[in-house]
Protein backbone atom coordinates (compact mmCIF):
# COMPACT_ATOMS: atom_id res chain seq x y z
CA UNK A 1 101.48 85.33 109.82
CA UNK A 2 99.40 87.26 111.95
CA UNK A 3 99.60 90.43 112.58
CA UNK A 4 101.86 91.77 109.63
CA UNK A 5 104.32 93.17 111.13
CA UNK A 6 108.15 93.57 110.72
CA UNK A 7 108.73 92.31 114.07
CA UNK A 8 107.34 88.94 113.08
CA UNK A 9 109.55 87.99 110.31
CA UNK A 10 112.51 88.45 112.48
CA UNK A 11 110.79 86.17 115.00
CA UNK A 12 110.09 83.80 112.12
CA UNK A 13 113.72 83.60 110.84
CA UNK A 14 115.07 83.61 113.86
CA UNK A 15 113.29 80.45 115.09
CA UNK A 16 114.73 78.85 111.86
CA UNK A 17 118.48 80.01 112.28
CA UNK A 18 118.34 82.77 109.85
CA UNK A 19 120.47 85.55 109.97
CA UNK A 20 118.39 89.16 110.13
CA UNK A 21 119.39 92.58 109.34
CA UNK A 22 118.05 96.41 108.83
CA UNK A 23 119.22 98.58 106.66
CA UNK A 24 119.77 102.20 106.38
CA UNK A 25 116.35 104.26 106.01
CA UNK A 26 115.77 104.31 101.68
CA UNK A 27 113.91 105.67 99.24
CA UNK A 28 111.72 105.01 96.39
CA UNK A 29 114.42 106.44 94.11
CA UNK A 30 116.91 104.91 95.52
CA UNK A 31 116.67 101.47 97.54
CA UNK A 32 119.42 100.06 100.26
CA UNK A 33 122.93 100.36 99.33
CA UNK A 34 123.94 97.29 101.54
CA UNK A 35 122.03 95.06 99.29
CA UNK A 36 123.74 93.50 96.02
CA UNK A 37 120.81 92.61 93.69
CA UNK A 38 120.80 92.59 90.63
CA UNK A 39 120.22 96.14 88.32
CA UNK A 40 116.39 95.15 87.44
CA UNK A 41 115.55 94.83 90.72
CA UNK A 42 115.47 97.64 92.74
CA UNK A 43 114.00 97.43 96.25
CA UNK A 44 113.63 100.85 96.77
CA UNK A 45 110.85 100.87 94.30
CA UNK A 46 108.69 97.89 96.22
CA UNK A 47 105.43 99.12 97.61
CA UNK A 48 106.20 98.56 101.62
CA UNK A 49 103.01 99.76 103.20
CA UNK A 50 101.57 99.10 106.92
CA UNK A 51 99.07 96.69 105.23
CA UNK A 52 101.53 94.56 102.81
CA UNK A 53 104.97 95.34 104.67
CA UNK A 54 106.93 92.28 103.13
CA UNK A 55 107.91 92.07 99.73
CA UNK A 56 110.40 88.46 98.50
CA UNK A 57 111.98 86.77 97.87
CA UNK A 58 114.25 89.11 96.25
CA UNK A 59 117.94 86.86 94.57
CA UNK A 60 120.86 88.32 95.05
CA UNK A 61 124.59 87.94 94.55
CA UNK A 62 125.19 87.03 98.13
CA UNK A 63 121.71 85.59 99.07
CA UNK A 64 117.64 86.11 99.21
CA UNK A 65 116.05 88.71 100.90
CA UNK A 66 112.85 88.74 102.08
CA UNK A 67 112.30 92.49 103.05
CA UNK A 68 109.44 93.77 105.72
CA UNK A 69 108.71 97.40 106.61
CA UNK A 70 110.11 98.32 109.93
CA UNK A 71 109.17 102.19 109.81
CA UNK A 72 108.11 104.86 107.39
CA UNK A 73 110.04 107.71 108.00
CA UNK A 74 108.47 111.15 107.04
CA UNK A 75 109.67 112.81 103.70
CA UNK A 76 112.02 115.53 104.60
CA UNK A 77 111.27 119.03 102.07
CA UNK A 78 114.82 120.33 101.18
CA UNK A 79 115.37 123.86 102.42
CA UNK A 80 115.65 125.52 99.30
CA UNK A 81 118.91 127.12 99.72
CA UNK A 82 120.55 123.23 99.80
CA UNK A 83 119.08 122.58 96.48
CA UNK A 84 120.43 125.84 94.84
CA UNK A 85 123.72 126.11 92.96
CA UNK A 86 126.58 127.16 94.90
């Protein structure tokens, strides 16, 4: 599939009656909360990049996944008063 791109996939699956979906921005740390995989896997760790943005397919309890990069989101520095005690 040519370009790699996000977009594409949801073309792809679409054209083949599959449903599609985005979930809430993640991190490495911790990967989409709407997902139910199982414990060793953990999405949020996969290696999405502009070059290799798909990553499946991933079994879970309610399906497979096959997941693409939509967007990279820049990492956000916590002001340092948010990350002291209260």
């Amino acid at each position: 599939m040519e370009p790699k791109a996000a977009d594409k996939l949801d073309e792809l699956a679409k054209t083949n009656g599959l449903a599609t979906g985005t979930t809430a921005p993640f991190d490495r740390e911790n990967g989409p909360t709407e997902l139910k995989v199982p414990d060793h896997i953990q999405p949020g760790r996969l290696q999405l990049t502009r070059d290799e943005p798909f990553a499946g397919p991933i079994v879970a309890e309610d399906g497979v996944y096959v997941m693409a990069l939509k967007q990279q989101l820049p990492s956000k520095c916590r002001h340092w008063r948010a990350s002291s005690p209260k």
